[in-house]
Protein backbone atom coordinates (compact mmCIF):
# COMPACT_ATOMS: atom_id res chain seq x y z
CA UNK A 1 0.00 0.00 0.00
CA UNK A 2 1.26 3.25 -0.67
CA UNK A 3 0.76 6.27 1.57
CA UNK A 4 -2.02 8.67 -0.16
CA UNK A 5 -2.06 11.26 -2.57
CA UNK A 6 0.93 12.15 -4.61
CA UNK A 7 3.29 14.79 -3.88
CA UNK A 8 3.49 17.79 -5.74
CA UNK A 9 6.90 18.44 -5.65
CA UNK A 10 7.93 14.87 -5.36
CA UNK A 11 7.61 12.83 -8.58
CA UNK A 12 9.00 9.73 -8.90
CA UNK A 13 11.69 10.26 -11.24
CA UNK A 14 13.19 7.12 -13.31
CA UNK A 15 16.65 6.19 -12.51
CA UNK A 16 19.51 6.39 -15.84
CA UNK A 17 22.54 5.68 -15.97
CA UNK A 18 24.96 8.19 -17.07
CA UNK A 19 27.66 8.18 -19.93
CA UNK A 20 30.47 6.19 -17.56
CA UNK A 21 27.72 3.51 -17.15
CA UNK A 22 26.82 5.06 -13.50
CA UNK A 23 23.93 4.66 -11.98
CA UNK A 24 22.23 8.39 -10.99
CA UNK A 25 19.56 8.60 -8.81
CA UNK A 26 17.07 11.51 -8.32
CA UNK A 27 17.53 13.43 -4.79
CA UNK A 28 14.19 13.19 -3.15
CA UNK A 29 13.22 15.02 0.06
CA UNK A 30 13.22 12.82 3.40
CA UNK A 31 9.44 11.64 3.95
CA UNK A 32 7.57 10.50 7.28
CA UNK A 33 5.28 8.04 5.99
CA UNK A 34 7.46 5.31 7.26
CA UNK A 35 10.43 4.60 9.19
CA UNK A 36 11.04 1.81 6.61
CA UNK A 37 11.52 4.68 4.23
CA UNK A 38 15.35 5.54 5.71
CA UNK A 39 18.64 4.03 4.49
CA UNK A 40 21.08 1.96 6.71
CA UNK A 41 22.94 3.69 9.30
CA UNK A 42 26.61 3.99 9.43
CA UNK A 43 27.26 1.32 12.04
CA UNK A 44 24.90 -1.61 10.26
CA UNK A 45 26.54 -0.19 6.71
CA UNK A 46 30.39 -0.74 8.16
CA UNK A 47 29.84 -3.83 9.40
CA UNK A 48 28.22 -5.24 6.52
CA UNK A 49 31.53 -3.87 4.56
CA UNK A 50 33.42 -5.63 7.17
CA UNK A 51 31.54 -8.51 6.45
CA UNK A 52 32.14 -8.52 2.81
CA UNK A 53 35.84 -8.82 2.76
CA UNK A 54 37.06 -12.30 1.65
CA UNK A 55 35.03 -15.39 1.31
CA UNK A 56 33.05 -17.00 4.83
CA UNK A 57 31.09 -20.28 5.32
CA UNK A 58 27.54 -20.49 4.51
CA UNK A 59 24.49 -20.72 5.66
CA UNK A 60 25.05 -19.59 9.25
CA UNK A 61 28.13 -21.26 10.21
CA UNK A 62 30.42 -18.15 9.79
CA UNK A 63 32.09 -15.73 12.79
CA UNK A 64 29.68 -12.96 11.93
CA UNK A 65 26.77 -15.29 12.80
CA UNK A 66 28.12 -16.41 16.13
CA UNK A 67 28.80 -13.36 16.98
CA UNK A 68 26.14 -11.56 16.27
CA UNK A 69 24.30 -13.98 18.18
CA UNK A 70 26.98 -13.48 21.20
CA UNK A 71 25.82 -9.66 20.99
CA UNK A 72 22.40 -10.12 21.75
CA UNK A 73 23.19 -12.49 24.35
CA UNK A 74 25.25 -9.73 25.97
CA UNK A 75 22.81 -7.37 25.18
CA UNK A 76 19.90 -9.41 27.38
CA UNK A 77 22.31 -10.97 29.33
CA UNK A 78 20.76 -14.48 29.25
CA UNK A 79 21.71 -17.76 27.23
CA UNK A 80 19.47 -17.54 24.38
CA UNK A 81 18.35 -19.08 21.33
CA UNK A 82 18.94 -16.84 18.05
CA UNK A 83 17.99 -17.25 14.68
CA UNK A 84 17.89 -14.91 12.21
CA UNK A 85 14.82 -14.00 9.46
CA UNK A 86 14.75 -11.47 6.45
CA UNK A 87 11.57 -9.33 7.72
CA UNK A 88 9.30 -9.33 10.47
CA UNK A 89 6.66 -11.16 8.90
CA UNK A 90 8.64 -14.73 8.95
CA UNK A 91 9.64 -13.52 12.00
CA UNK A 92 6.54 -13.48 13.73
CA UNK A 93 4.53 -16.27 11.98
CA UNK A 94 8.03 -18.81 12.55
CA UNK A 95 8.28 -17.64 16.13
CA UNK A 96 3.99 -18.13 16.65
CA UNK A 97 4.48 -22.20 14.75
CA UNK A 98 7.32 -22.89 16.81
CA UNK A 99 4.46 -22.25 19.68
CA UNK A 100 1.32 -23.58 18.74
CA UNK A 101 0.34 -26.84 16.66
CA UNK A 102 -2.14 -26.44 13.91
CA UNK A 103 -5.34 -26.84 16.76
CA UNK A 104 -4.08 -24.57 18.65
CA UNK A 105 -4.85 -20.33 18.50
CA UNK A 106 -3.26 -17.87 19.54
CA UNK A 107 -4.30 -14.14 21.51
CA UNK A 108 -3.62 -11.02 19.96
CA UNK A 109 -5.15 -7.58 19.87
CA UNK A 110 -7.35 -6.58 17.00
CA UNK A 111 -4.84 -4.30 15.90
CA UNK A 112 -1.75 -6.36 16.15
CA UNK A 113 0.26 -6.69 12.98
CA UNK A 114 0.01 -10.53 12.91
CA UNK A 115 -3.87 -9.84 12.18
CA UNK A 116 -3.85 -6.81 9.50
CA UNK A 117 -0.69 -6.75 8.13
CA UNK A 118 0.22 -10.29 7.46
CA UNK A 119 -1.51 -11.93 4.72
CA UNK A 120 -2.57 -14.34 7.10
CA UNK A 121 1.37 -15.94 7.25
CA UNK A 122 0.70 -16.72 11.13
CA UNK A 123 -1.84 -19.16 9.75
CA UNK A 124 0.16 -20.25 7.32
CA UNK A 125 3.12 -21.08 8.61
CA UNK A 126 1.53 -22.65 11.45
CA UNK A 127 -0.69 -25.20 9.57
CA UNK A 128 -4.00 -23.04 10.54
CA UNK A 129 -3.44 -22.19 13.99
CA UNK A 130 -6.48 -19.67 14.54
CA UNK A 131 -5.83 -15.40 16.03
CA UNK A 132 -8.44 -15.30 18.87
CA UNK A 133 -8.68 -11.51 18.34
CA UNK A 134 -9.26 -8.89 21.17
CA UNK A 135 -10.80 -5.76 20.46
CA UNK A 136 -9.42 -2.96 21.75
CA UNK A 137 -8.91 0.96 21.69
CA UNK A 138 -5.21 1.37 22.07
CA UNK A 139 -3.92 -1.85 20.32
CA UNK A 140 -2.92 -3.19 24.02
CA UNK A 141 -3.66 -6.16 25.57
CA UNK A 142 -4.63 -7.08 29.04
CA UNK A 143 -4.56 -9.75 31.63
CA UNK A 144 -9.12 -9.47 31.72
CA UNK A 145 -9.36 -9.78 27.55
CA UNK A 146 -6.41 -12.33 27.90
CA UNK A 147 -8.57 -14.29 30.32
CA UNK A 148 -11.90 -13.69 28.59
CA UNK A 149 -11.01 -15.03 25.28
CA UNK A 150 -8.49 -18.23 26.69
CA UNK A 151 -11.34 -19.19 29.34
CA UNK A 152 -14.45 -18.39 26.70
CA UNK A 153 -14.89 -22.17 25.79
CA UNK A 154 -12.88 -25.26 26.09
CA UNK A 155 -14.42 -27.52 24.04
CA UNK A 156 -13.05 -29.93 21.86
CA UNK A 157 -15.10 -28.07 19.11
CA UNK A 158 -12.93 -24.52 19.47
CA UNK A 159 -9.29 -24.15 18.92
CA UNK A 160 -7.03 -24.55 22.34
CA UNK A 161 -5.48 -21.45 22.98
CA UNK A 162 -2.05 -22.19 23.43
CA UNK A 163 0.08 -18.24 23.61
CA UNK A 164 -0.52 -14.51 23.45
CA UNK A 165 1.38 -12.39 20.79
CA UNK A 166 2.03 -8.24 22.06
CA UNK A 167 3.08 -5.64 20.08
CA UNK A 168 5.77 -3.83 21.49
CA UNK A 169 5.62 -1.30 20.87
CA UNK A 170 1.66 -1.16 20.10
CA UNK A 171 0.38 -0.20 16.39
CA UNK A 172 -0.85 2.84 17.49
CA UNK A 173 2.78 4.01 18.76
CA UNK A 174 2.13 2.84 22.38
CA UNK A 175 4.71 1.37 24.66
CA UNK A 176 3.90 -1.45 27.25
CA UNK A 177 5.18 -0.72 31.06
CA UNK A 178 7.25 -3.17 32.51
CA UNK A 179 4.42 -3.69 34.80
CA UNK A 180 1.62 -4.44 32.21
CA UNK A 181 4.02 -6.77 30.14
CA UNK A 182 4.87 -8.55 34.10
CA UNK A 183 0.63 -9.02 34.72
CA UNK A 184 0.12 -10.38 31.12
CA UNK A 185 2.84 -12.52 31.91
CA UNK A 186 1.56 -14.02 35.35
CA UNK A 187 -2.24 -14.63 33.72
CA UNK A 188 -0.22 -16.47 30.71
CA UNK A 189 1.39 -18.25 33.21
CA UNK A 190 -1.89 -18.81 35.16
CA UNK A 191 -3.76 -20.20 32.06
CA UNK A 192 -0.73 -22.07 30.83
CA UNK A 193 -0.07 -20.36 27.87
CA UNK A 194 3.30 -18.85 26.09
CA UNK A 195 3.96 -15.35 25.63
CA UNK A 196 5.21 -13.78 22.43
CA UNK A 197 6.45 -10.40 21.76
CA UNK A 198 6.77 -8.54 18.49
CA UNK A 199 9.13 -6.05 18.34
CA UNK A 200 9.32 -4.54 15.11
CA UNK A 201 10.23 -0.94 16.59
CA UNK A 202 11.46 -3.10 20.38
CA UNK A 203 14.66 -0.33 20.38
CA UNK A 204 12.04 2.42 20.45
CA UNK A 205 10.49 1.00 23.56
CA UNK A 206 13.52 0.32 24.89
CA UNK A 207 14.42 4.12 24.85
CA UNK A 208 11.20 5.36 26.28
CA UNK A 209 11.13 3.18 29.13
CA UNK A 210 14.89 3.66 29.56
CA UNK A 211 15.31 -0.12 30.98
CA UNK A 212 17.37 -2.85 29.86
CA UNK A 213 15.98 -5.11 27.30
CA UNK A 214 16.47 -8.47 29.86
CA UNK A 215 13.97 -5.67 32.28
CA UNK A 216 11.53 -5.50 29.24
CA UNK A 217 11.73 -9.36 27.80
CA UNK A 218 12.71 -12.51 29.74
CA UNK A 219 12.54 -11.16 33.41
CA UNK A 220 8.81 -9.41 33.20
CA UNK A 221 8.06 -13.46 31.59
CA UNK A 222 8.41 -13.01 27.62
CA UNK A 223 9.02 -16.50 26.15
CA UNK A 224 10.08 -15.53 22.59
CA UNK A 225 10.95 -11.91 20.97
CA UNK A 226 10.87 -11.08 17.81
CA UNK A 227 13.87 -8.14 17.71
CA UNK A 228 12.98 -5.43 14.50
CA UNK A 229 16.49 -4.84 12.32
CA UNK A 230 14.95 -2.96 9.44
CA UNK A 231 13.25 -0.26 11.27
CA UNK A 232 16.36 0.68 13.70
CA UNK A 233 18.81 1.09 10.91
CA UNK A 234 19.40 -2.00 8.87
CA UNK A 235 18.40 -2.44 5.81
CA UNK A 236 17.06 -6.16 5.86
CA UNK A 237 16.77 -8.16 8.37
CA UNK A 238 14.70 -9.46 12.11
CA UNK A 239 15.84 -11.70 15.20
CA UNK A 240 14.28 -14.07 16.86
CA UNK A 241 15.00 -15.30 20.39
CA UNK A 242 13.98 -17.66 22.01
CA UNK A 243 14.82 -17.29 26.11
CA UNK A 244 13.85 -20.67 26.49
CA UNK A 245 15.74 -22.82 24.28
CA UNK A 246 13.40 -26.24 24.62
CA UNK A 247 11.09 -23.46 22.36
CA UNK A 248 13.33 -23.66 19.48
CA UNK A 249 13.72 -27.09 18.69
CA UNK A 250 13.59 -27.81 14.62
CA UNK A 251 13.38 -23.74 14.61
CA UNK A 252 15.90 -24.08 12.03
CA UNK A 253 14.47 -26.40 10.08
CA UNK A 254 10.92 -23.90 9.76
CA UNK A 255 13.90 -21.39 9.19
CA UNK A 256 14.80 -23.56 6.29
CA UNK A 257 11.46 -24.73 4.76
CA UNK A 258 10.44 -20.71 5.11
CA UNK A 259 12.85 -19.81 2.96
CA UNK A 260 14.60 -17.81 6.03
CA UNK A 261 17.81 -19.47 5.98
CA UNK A 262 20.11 -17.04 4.16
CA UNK A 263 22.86 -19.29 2.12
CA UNK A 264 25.09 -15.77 2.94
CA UNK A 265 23.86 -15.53 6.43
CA UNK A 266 26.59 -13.24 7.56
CA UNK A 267 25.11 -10.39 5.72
CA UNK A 268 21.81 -10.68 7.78
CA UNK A 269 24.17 -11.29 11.10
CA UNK A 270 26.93 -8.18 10.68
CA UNK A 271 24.73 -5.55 10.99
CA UNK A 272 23.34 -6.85 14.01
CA UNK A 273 26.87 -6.67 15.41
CA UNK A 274 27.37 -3.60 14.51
CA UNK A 275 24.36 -1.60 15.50
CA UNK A 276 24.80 -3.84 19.38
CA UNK A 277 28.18 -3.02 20.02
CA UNK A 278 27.98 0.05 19.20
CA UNK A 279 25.04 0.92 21.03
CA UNK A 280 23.54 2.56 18.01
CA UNK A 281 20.38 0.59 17.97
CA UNK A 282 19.20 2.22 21.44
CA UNK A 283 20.50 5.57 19.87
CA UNK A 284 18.93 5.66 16.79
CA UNK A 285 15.61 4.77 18.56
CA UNK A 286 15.94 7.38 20.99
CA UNK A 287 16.52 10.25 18.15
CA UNK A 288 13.54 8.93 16.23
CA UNK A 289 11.64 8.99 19.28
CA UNK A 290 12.19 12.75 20.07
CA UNK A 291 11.39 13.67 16.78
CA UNK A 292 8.04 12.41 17.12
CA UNK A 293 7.77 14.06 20.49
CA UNK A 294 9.44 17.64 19.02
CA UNK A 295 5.99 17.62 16.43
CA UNK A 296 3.42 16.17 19.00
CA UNK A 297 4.20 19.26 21.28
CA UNK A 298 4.72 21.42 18.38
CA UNK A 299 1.14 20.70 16.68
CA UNK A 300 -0.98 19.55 20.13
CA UNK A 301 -2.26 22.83 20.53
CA UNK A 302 -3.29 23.93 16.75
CA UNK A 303 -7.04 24.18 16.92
CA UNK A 304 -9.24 21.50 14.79
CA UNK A 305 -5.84 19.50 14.87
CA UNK A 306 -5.85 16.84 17.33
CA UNK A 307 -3.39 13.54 18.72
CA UNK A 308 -4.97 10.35 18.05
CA UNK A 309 -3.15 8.37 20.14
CA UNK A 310 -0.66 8.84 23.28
CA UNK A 311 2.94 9.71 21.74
CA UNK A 312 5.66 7.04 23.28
CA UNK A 313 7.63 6.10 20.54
CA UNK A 314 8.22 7.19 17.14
CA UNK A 315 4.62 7.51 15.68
CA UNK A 316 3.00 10.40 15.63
CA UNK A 317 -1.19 9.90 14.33
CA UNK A 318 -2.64 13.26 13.55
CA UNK A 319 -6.27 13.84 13.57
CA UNK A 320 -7.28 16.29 11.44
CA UNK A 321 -10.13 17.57 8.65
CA UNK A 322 -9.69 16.11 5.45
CA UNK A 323 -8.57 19.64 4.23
CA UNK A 324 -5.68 20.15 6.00
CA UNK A 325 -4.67 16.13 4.81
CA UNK A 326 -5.39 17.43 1.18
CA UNK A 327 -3.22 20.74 1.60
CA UNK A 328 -0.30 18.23 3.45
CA UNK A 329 -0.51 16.20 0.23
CA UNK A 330 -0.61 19.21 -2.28
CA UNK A 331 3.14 20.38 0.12
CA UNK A 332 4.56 17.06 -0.98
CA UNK A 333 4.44 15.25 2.08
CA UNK A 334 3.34 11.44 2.17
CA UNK A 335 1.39 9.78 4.93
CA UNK A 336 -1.21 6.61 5.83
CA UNK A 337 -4.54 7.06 6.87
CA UNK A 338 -5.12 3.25 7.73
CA UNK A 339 -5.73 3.85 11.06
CA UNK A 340 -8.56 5.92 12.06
CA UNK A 341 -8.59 8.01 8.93
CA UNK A 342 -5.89 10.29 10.47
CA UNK A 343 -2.20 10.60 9.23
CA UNK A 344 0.56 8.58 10.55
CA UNK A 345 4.23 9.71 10.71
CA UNK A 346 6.73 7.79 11.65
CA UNK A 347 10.21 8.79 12.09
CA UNK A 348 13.50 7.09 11.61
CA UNK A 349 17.19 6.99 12.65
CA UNK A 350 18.15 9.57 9.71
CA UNK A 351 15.33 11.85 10.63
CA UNK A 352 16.93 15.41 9.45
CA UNK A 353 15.75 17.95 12.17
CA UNK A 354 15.52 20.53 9.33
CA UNK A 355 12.65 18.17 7.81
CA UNK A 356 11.14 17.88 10.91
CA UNK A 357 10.43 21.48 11.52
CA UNK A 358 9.36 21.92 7.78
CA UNK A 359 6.87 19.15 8.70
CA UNK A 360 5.61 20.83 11.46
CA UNK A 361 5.32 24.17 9.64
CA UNK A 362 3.55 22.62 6.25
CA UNK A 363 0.52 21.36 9.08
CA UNK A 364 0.65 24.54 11.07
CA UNK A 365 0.12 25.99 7.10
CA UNK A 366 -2.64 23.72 6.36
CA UNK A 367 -4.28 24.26 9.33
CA UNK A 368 -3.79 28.26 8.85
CA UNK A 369 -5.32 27.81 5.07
CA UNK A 370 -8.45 26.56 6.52
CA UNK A 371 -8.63 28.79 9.13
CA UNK A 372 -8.32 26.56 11.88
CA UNK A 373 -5.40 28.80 13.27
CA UNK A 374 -5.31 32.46 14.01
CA UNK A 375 -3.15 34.58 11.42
């Protein structure tokens, strides 16, 4: 899907190649409409390079591999299972069938991205193991709609529900307190069932809580994360652990038969090295996380312009009349409406605090054209 409308000032040029036989590509202005949208960052990028000198086993069985998976053993300072996936999608549905058999379902909010963003691959991959979807507001979970739906009917004619998938953090930009993710935790444990967290943007939360990612994963009762590469500065590339290692048996064989088992592994693995040991991936979050809070206080206040959501992480969801979306559009700028009808930014690693202002002054502009702000 492609954010609406089409810039003005943005046209997609076409991509030549020049006299010498190099390849020139068009300058376009740095967008919001997804923090998928920005490049790799120096640390991931260097590594990789690294990487690339000389030849290296395959498949996994190379230094970059072991220690990448070192890193983020370090990094949560437990002994756990790694693997390694090309995008969160495999990540998730691989981590969810390594959990569930094909009765079994699984609990997730109504908003979670294994529901409405995943071509039903959680299904898939797990022979048809059913979502058992919660509805609510802010795309959280809790321990009462995590009891409702696992104690609603036990049957032999419904699927068992065997684990609960979170979004960390949530769709809608929010972040999970230690404390929530520690009471859906004890009712998993209550009902006997497995906890799963995705976390595509888990850096972000990481730098708005300001704990350590052990505080946030294995210690509040997480079974299995799912650790997001591509949106903290790599440009391909997910981790899965598993802090219980009986979890993962045959993981690498669904790894395999998924077509996740990268014959040149160590260019999935060195940027993970890379962005851990440098601390970058905590960094980067934390700078795309103020830039989302530099325009939430900058545009709170505008009247007939409104915050959808809290803003804890990098997502910022403006509510606003179709008017000032249209004159946003007509100024270049690129956004989704999936949510609520309101437009989503999200902001990145690279995000250029010159852009951001210009952002902020295009939808104080729009706002002004309609008269929604005082001249």
């Amino acid at each position: 899907m492609w954010p609406t409308g089409k810039p003005r000032a943005l046209p997609i040029a076409s991509f030549r190649l020049c006299k010498t036989g190099t390849l020139r590509v068009p300058h376009t202005a740095q967008q919001f409409a997804s923090d998928n949208y920005a490049g790799i960052c120096p640390e991931a990028w260097d590594a990789m390079a690294q990487a690339n000198r000389g030849h290296a086993p395959a498949y996994g069985d190379d230094p970059w591999t072991d220690a990448a998976a070192d890193a983020f053993r370090r990094l949560f300072d437990t002994d756990c299972e790694v693997f390694f996936a090309f995008n969160g999608t495999a990540a998730n549905s691989l981590a969810l069938a390594a959990l569930c058999q094909s009765y079994h379902s699984v609990i997730c909010s109504s908003s979670a991205h294994v529901e409405t963003d995943e071509c039903g691959a959680p299904e898939f991959f797990s022979n048809g193991s059913k979502l058992l979807v919660a509805q609510t507001a802010d795309g959280k979970l809790t321990p009462q709609a995590v009891r409702a739906l696992a104690t609603s009917r036990s049957d032999i004619h419904f699927p068992k529900t065997r684990a609960v998938t979170i979004t960390q953090p949530t769709e809608t930009g929010q972040v999970y307190t230690i404390a929530e993710i520690e009471a859906l935790s004890a009712t998993c444990r209550e009902l006997g069932l497995r906890l799963h967290m995705d976390g595509a943007r888990f850096a972000n939360a990481c730098a708005t809580l300001g704990c350590s990612p052990a505080a946030m994963t294995w210690q509040a009762g997480v079974d299995v994360l799912c650790f997001g590469g591509t949106k903290n500065g790599m440009g391909v590339g997910e981790a899965i652990l598993f802090f219980d290692r009986a979890l993962a048996q045959d993981f690498d064989y669904r790894c395999k038969q998924a077509g996740q088992l990268a014959s040149k592994m160590r260019f999935l693995a060195a940027p993970w090295v890379g962005l851990l040991d440098s601390g970058a991936w905590v960094r980067n979050a934390a700078h795309a996380n103020a830039c989302a809070q530099r325009v939430a206080q900058r545009v709170a206040d505008l009247p007939g312009i409104g915050l959808m959501f809290p803003v804890e992480a990098n997502a910022v969801f403006l509510q606003a009349p179709e008017s000032v979306l249209a004159g946003l559009r007509e100024r270049g700028w690129r956004f989704y409406t999936f949510i609520g009808g309101g437009a989503r930014f999200m902001f990145a690693w690279d995000a250029d605090p010159d852009r951001v202002e210009a952002l902020i002054a295009d939808i104080r502009a729009a706002a002004l054209a309609e008269d929604l702000v005082p001249a």
